[in-house]
C-alpha atoms as a PDB file:
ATOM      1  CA  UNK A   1     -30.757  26.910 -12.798  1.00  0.00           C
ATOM      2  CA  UNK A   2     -31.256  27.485 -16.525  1.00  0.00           C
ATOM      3  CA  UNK A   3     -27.371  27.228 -16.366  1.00  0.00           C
ATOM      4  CA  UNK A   4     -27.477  23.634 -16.009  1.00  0.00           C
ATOM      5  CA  UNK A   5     -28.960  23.090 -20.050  1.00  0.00           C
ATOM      6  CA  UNK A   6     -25.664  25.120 -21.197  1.00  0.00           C
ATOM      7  CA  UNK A   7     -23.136  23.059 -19.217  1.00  0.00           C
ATOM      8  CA  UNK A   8     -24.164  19.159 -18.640  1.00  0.00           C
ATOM      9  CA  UNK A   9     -21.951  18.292 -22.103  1.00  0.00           C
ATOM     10  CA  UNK A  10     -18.807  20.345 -20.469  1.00  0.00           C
ATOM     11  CA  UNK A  11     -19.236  19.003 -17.691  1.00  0.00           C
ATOM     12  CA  UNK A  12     -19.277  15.270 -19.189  1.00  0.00           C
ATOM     13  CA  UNK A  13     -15.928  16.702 -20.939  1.00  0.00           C
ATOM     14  CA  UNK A  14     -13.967  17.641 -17.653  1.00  0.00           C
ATOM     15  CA  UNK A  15     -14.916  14.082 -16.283  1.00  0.00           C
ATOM     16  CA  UNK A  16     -13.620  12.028 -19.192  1.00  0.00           C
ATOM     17  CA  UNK A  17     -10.535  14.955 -19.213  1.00  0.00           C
ATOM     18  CA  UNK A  18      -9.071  15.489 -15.937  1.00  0.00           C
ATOM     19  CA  UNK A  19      -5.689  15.001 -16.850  1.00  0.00           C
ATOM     20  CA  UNK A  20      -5.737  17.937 -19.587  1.00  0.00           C
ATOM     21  CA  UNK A  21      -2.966  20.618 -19.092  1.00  0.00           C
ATOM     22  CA  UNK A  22      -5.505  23.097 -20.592  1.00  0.00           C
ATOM     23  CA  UNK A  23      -7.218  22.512 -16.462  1.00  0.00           C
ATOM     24  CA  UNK A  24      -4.234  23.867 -14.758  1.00  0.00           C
ATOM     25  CA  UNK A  25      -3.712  26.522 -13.537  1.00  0.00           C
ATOM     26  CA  UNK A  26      -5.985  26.262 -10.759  1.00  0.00           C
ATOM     27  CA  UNK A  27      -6.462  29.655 -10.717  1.00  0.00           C
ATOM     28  CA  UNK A  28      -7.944  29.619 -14.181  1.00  0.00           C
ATOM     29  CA  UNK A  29     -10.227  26.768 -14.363  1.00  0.00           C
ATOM     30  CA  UNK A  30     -12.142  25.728 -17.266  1.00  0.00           C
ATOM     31  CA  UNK A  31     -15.575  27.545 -17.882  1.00  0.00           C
ATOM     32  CA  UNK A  32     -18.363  25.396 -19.080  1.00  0.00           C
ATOM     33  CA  UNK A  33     -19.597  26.600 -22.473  1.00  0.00           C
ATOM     34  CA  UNK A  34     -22.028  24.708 -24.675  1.00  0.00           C
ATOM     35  CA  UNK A  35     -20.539  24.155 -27.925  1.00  0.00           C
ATOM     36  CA  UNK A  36     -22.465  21.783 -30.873  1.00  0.00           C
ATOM     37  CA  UNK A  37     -19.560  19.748 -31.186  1.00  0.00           C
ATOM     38  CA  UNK A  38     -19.931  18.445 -27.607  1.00  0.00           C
ATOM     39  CA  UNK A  39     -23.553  18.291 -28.031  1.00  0.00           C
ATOM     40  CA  UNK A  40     -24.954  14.869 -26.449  1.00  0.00           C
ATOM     41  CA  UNK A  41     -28.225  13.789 -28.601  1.00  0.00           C
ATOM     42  CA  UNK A  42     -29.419  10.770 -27.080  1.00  0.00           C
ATOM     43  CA  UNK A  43     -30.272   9.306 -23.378  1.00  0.00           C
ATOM     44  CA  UNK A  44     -28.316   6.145 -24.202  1.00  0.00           C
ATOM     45  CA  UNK A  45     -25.059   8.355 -24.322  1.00  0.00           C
ATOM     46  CA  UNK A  46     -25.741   9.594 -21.057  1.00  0.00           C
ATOM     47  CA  UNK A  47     -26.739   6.597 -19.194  1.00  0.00           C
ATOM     48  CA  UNK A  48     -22.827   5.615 -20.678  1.00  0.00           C
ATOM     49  CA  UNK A  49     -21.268   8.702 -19.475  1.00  0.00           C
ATOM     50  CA  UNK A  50     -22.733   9.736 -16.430  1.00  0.00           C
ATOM     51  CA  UNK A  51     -21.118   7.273 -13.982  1.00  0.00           C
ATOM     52  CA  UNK A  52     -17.822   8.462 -14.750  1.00  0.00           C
ATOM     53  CA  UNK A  53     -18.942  11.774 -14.063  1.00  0.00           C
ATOM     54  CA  UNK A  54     -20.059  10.832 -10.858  1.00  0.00           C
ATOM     55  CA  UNK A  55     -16.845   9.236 -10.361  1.00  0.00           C
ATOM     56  CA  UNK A  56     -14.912  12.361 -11.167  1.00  0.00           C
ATOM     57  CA  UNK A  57     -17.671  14.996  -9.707  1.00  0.00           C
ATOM     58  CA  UNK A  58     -14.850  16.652  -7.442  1.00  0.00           C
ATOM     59  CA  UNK A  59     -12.573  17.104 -10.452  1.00  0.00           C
ATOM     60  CA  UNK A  60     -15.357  18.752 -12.620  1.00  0.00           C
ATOM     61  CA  UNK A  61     -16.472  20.946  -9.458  1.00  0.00           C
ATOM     62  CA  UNK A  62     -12.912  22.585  -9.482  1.00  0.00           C
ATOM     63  CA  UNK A  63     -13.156  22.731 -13.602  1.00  0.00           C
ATOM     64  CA  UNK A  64     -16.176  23.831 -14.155  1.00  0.00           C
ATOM     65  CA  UNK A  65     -17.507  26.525 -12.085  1.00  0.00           C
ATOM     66  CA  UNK A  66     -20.656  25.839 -12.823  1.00  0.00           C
ATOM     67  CA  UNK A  67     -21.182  22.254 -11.463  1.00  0.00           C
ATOM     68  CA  UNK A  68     -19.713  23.452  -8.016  1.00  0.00           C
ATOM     69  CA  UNK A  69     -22.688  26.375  -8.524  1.00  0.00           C
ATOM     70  CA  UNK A  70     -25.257  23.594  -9.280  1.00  0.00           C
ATOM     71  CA  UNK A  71     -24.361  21.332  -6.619  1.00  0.00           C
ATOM     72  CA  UNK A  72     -24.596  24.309  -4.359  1.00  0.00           C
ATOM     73  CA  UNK A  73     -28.031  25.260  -5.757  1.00  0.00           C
ATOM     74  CA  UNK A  74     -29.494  21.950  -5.556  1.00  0.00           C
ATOM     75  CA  UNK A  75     -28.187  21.466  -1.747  1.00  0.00           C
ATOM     76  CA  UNK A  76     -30.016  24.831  -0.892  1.00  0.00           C
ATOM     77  CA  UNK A  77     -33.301  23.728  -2.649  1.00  0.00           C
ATOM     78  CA  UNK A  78     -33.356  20.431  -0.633  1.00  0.00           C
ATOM     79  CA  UNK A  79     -32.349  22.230   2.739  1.00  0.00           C
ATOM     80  CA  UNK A  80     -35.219  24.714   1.740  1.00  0.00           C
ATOM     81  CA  UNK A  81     -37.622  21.347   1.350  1.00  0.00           C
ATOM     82  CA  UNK A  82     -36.635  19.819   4.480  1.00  0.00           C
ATOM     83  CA  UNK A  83     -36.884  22.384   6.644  1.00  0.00           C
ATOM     84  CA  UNK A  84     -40.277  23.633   5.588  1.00  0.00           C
END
């Protein structure tokens, strides 16, 4: 999941974006790259942001590829837990 470092500041991005035409079409979503002007530096910033990415975690599933592939990863790793 070493994925997840290059895409959490995208991903914050898409959530406080949905509405973006650069989104559409569906059939070209929005790929999650980590660029230093969306860099995050401090936990305070995220403790702001976050919520509203939970809020909007469907819209920045069908964005960004990559949260859909994390959430996807992290349900296998707990199924693998649970079951063992």
């Amino acid at each position: 999941m070493s994925y997840l470092f290059n895409c959490t500041e995208a991903w914050v991005l898409a959530a406080h974006d949905i509405e973006t035409a650069y989104h559409a079409p569906p059939d070209k979503p929005l790929e999650c790259v980590n660029k230093p002007d969306m860099i995050i530096s401090n936990q305070r910033d995220y403790q702001q942001l976050i919520p509203i990415v939970l809020d909007n975690w469907e819209e920045v599933k069908h964005i960004c590829k990559q949260a859909a592939k994390f959430e996807n990863d992290v349900k296998a790793i707990v199924e693998r837990i649970y079951h063992n």
